[in-house]
Protein backbone atom coordinates (compact mmCIF):
# COMPACT_ATOMS: atom_id res chain seq x y z
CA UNK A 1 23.56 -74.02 4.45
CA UNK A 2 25.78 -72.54 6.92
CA UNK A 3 25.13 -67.94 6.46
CA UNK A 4 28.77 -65.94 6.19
CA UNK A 5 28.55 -62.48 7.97
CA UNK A 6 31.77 -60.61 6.42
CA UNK A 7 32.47 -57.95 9.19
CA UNK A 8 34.99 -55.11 8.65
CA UNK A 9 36.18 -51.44 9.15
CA UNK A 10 35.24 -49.33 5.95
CA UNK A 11 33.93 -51.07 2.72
CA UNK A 12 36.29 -53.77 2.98
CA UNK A 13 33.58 -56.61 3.73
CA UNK A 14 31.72 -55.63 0.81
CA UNK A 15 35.00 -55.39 -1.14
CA UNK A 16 36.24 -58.52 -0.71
CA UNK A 17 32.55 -60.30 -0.92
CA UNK A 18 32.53 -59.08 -4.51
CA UNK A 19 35.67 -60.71 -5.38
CA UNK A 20 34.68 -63.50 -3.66
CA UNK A 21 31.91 -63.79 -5.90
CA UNK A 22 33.61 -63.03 -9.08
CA UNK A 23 36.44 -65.79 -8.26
CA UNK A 24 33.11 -68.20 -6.55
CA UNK A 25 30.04 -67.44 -8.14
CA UNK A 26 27.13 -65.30 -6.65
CA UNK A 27 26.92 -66.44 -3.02
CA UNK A 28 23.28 -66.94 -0.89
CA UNK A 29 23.04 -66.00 2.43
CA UNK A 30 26.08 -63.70 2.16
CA UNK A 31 25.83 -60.29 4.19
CA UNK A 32 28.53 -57.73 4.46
CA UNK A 33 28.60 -55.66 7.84
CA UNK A 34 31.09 -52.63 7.90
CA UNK A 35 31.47 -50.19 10.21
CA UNK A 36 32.14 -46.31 9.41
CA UNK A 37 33.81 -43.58 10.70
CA UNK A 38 30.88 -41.86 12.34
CA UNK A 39 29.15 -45.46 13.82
CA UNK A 40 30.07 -46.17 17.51
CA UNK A 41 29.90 -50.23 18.72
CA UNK A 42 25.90 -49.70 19.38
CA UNK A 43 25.40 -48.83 15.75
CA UNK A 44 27.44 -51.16 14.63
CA UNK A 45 25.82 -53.95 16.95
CA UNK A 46 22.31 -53.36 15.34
CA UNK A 47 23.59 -53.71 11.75
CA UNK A 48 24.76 -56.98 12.37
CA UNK A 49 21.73 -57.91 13.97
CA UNK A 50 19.50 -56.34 11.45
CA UNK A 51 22.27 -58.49 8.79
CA UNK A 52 21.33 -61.44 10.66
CA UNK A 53 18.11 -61.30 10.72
CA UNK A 54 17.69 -61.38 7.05
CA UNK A 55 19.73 -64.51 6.80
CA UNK A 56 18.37 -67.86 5.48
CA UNK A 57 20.03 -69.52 8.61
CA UNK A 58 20.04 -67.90 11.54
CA UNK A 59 21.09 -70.89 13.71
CA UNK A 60 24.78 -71.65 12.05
CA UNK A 61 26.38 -68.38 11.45
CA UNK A 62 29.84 -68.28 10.79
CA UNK A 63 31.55 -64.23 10.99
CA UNK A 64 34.62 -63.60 9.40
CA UNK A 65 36.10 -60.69 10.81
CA UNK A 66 38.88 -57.93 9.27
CA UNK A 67 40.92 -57.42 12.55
CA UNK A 68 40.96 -59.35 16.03
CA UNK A 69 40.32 -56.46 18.79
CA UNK A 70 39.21 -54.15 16.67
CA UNK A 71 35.06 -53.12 17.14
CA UNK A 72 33.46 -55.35 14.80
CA UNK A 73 35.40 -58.27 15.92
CA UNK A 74 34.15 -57.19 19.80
CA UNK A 75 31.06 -56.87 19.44
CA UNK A 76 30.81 -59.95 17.35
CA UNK A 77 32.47 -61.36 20.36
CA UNK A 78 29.72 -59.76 22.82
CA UNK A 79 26.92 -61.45 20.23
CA UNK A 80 28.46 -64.93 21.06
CA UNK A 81 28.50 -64.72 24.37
CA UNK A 82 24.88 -64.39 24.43
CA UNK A 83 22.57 -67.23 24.91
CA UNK A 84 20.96 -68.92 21.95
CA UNK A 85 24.17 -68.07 20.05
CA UNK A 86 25.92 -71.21 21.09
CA UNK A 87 26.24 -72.45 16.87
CA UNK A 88 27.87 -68.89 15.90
CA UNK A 89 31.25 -68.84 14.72
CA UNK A 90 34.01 -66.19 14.47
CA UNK A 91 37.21 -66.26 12.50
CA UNK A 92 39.12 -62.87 12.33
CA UNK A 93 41.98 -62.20 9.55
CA UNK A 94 39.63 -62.15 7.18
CA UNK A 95 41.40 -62.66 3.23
CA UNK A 96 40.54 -63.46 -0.16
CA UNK A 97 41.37 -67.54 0.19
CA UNK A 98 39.95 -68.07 3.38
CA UNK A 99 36.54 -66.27 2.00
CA UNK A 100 36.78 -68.81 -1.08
CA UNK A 101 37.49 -71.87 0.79
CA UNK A 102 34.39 -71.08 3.16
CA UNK A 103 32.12 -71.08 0.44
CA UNK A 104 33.30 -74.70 -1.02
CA UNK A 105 33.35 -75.47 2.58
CA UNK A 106 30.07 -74.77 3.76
CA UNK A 107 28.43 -77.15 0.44
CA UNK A 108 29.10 -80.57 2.53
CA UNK A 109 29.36 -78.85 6.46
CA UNK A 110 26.52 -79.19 8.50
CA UNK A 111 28.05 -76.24 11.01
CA UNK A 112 29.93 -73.30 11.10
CA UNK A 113 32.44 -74.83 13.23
CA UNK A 114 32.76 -77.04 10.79
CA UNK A 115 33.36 -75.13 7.66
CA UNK A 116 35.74 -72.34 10.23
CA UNK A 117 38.13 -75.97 11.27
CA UNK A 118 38.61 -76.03 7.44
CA UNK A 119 39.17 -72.68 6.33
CA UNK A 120 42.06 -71.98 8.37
CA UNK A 121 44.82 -74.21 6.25
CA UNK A 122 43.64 -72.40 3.33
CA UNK A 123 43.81 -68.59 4.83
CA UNK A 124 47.44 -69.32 6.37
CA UNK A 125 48.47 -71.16 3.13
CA UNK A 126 47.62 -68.58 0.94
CA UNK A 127 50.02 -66.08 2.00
CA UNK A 128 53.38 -66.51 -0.22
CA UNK A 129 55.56 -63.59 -1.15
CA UNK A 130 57.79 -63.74 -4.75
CA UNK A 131 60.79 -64.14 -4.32
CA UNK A 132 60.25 -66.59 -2.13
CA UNK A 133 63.36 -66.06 0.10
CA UNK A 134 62.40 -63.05 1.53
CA UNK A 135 59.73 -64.84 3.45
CA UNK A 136 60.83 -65.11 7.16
CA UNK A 137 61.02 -68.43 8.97
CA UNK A 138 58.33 -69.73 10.73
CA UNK A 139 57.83 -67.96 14.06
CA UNK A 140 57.91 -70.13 17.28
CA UNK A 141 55.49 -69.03 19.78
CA UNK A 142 57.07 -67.46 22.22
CA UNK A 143 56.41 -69.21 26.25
CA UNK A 144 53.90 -67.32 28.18
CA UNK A 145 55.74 -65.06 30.47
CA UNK A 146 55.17 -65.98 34.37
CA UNK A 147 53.67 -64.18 36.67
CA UNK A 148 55.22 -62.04 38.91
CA UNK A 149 53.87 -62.04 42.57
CA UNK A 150 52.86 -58.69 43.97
CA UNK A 151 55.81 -55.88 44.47
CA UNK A 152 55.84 -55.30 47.90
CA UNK A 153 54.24 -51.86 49.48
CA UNK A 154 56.90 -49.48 49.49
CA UNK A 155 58.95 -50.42 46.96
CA UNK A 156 60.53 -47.51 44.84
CA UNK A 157 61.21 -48.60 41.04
CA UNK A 158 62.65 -45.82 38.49
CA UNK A 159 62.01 -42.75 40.12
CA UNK A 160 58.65 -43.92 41.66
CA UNK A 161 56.30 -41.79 39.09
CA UNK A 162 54.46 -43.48 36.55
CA UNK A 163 55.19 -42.28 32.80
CA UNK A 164 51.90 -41.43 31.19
CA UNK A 165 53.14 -41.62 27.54
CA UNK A 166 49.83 -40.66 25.68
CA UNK A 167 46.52 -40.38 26.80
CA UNK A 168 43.65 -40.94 24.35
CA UNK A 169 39.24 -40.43 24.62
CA UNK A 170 37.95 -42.81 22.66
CA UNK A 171 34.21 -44.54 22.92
CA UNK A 172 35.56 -47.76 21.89
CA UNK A 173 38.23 -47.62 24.35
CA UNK A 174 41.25 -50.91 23.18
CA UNK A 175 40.33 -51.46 19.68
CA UNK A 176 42.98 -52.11 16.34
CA UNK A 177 43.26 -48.18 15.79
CA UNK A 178 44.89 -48.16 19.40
CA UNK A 179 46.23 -51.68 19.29
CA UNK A 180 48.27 -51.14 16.14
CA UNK A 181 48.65 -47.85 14.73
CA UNK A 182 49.04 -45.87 18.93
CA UNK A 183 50.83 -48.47 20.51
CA UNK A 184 53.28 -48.76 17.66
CA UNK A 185 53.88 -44.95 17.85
CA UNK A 186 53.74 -44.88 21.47
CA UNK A 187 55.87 -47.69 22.52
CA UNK A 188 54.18 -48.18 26.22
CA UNK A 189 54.42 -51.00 28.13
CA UNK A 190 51.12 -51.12 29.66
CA UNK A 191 47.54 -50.06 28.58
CA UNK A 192 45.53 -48.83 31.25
CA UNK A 193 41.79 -48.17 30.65
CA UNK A 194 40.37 -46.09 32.76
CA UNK A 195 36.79 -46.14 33.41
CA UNK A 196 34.46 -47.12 36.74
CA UNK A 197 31.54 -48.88 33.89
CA UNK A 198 34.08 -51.44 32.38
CA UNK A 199 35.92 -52.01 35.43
CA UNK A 200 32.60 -53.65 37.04
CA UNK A 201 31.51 -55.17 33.73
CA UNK A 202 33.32 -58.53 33.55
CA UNK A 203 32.59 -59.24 30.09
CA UNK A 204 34.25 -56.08 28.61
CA UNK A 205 37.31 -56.07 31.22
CA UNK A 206 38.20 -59.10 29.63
CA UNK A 207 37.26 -58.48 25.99
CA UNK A 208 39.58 -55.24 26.38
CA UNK A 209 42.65 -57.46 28.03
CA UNK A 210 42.42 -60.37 25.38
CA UNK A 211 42.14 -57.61 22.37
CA UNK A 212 45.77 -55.98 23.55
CA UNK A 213 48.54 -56.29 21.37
CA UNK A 214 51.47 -58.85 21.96
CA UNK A 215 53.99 -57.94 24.82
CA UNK A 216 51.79 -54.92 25.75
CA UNK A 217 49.26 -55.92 28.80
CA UNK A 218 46.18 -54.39 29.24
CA UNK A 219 44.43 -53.28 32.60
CA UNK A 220 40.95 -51.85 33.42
CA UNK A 221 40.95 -49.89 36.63
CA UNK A 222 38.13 -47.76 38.04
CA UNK A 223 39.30 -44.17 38.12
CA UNK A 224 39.79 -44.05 41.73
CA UNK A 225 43.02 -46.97 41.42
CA UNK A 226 44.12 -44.87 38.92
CA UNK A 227 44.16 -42.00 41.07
CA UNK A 228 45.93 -44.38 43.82
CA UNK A 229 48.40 -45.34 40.74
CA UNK A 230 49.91 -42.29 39.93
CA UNK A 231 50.94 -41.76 44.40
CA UNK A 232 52.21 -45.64 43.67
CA UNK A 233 56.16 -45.71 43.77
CA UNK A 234 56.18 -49.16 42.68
CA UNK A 235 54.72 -48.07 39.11
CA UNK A 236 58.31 -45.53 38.61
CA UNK A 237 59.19 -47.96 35.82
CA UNK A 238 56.26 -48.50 34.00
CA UNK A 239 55.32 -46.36 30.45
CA UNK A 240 51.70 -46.53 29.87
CA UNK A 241 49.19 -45.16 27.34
CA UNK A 242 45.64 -44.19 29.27
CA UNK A 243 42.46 -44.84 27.78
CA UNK A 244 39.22 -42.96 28.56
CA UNK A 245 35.81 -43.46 27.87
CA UNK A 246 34.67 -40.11 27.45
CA UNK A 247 35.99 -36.26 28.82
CA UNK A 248 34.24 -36.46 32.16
CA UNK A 249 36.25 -39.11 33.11
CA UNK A 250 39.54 -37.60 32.12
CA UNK A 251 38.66 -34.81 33.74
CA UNK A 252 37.78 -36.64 36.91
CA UNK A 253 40.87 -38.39 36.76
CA UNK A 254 42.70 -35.22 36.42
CA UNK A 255 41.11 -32.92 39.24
CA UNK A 256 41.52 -36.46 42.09
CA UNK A 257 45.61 -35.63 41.06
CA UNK A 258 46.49 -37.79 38.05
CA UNK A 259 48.82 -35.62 36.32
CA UNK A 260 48.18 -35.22 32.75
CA UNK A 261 49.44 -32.25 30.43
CA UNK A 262 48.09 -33.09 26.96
CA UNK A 263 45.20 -35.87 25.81
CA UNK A 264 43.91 -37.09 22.26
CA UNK A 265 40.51 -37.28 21.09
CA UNK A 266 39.99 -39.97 19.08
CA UNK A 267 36.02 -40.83 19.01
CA UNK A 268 33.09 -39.87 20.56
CA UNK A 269 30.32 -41.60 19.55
CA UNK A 270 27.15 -39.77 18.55
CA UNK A 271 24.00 -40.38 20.44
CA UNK A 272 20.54 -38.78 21.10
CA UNK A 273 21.42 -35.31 21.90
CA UNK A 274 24.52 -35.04 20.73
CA UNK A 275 25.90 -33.28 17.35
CA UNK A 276 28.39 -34.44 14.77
CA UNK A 277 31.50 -32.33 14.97
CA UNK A 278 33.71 -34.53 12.59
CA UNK A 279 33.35 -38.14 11.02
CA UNK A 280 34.62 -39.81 14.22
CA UNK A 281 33.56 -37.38 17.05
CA UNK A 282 29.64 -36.04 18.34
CA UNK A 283 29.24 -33.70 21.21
CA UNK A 284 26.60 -31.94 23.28
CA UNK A 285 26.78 -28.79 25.70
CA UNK A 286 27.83 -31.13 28.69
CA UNK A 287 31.09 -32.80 26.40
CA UNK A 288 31.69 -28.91 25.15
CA UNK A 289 31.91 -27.85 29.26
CA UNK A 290 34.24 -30.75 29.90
CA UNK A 291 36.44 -29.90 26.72
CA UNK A 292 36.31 -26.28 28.30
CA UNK A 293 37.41 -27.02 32.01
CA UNK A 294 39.83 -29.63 30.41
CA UNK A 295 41.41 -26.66 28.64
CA UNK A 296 41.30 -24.37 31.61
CA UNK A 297 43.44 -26.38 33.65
CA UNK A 298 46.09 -26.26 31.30
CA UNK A 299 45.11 -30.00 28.91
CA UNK A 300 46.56 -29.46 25.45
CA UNK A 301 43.62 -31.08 23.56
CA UNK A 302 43.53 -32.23 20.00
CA UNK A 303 41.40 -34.60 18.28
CA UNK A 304 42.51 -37.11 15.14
CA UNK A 305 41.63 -40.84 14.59
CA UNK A 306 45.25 -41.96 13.85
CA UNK A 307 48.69 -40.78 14.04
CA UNK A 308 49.41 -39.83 10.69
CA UNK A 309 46.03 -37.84 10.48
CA UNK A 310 46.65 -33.99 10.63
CA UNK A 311 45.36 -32.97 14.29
CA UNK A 312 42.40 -30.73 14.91
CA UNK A 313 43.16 -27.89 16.97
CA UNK A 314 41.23 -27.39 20.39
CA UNK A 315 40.54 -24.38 19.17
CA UNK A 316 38.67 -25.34 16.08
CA UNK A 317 36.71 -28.54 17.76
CA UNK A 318 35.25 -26.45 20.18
CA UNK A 319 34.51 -23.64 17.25
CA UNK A 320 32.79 -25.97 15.32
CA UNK A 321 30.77 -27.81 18.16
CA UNK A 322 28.94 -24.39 19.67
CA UNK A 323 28.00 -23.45 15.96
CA UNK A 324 26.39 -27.53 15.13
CA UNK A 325 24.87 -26.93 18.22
CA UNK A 326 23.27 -23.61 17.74
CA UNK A 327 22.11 -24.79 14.75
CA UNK A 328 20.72 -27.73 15.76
């Protein structure tokens, strides 16, 4: 029988696999994957596999997924890609009636492509609103937009700066935090991530550009373009929201003449070394230094996961970080 991986942020997966099995019965080869506030992608890679691995069938997995772009979904997407994984399946906007159709569905399918062809009338058809009127019409897919050929050298637009509308650190880089909740508040009209490791790994360049929201391109450029970006004229019309991997690239970025005046931290994943400052953010001396110089040149830091989150103070990050560290 084709194994369900249910893959989500928070306690949703295992949320929704209860009432799946209160609506279905109690379900074999069932495992719920979620990903918490203090995991980064590598922890969150090695529960899956260690989810997988205890699976009856390890050959026709089929994932269904909370959010497309968001972690779980990419590093689900960076399992497939692997070899040997040619039979796995993922579906992503995950609900309660696609969940239940995949269990009747996987009785009589021999593969997960199979039972995730059959799932998808049942997801889509399940959401109805009461009154029914208020329901919009059907959206028509709007044409893909053409591509423009390359501005020619020179060329002023706006007032030949590029806006740098928000600037955020964040381990995970594009992921649904950024793709909904940021770019909504934001209102750019390009993502640029900004880091010389993605920019040279295919695999994640593209991952990041397919996970950007709709009508909001995404770019990876190694921080020396971006640094030859903000001296480009031809980028005076363009709003965009910078992503960085981690402080010492921001403040590379910054001291090669990228002007920035304020950043967020959003996560910093915790790894040998480092210390947990807050549920979404782990430092050691070297991040502390770079928060440091990053405040010395005049960067008004504050850290928070979301917009509607209260903001840390610089101040009180740093505080916190030297004592978990002196403790530690």
């Amino acid at each position: 029988m084709v194994s369900i991986v249910l893959a989500s942020h928070g306690t949703f997966a295992e949320g929704i696999k209860m009432s799946g099995q209160m609506i279905f019965g109690q379900q074999d080869d069932v495992v719920a994957v979620t990903l918490m506030p203090e995991m980064g992608p590598d922890d969150l890679r090695a529960k899956l596999l260690e989810a997988i691995g205890g699976l009856g069938d390890q050959d026709q997995v089929l994932f269904l997924v909370d959010l497309q772009g968001g972690t779980p979904w990419n590093q689900i997407s960076l399992l497939l890609d692997e070899e040997g994984h040619e039979n796995w399946v993922a579906v992503a906007g995950l609900n309660l009636p696609m969940l239940v159709s995949a269990y009747g569905a996987r009785m009589g399918a021999q593969t997960a492509a199979d039972v995730a062809k059959e799932i998808l009338p049942e997801a889509k058809g399940g959401i109805v609103t009461k009154p029914e009127g208020i329901a919009p019409a059907e959206a028509v897919a709007a044409a893909p937009v053409a591509r423009q050929g390359a501005i020619p050298k020179g060329t002023v637009l706006g007032d030949g700066h590029i806006k740098i509308a928000h600037v955020r650190v964040d381990t995970r880089l594009l992921h649904g935090q950024v793709a909904t909740t940021w770019t909504k508040t934001v209102s750019p009209d390009r993502i640029i991530v900004v880091s010389d490791g993605v920019a040279h790994d295919q695999l994640r360049k593209t991952m990041i550009e397919q996970a950007a929201p709709p009508g909001v391109p995404a770019n990876v450029v190694p921080i020396s373009k971006m640094i030859e970006v903000t001296k480009d004229p031809r980028f005076g019309a363009t709003k965009a929201m910078l992503l960085f991997e981690n402080p010492q690239d921001l403040l590379t970025a910054i001291e090669g003449g990228v002007d920035i005046k304020e950043a967020n931290i959003g996560s910093m994943a915790h790894s040998v070394g480092k210390v947990v400052v807050t549920n979404a953010i782990a430092m050691d001396n070297a991040d502390v230094e770079t928060l440091e110089s990053l405040h010395a040149k005049g960067v008004a830091l504050e850290a928070r996961k979301v917009p509607s989150d209260s903001p840390i103070s610089y101040e009180d990050l740093i505080k916190k970080a030297k004592s978990e560290l002196a403790s530690a």
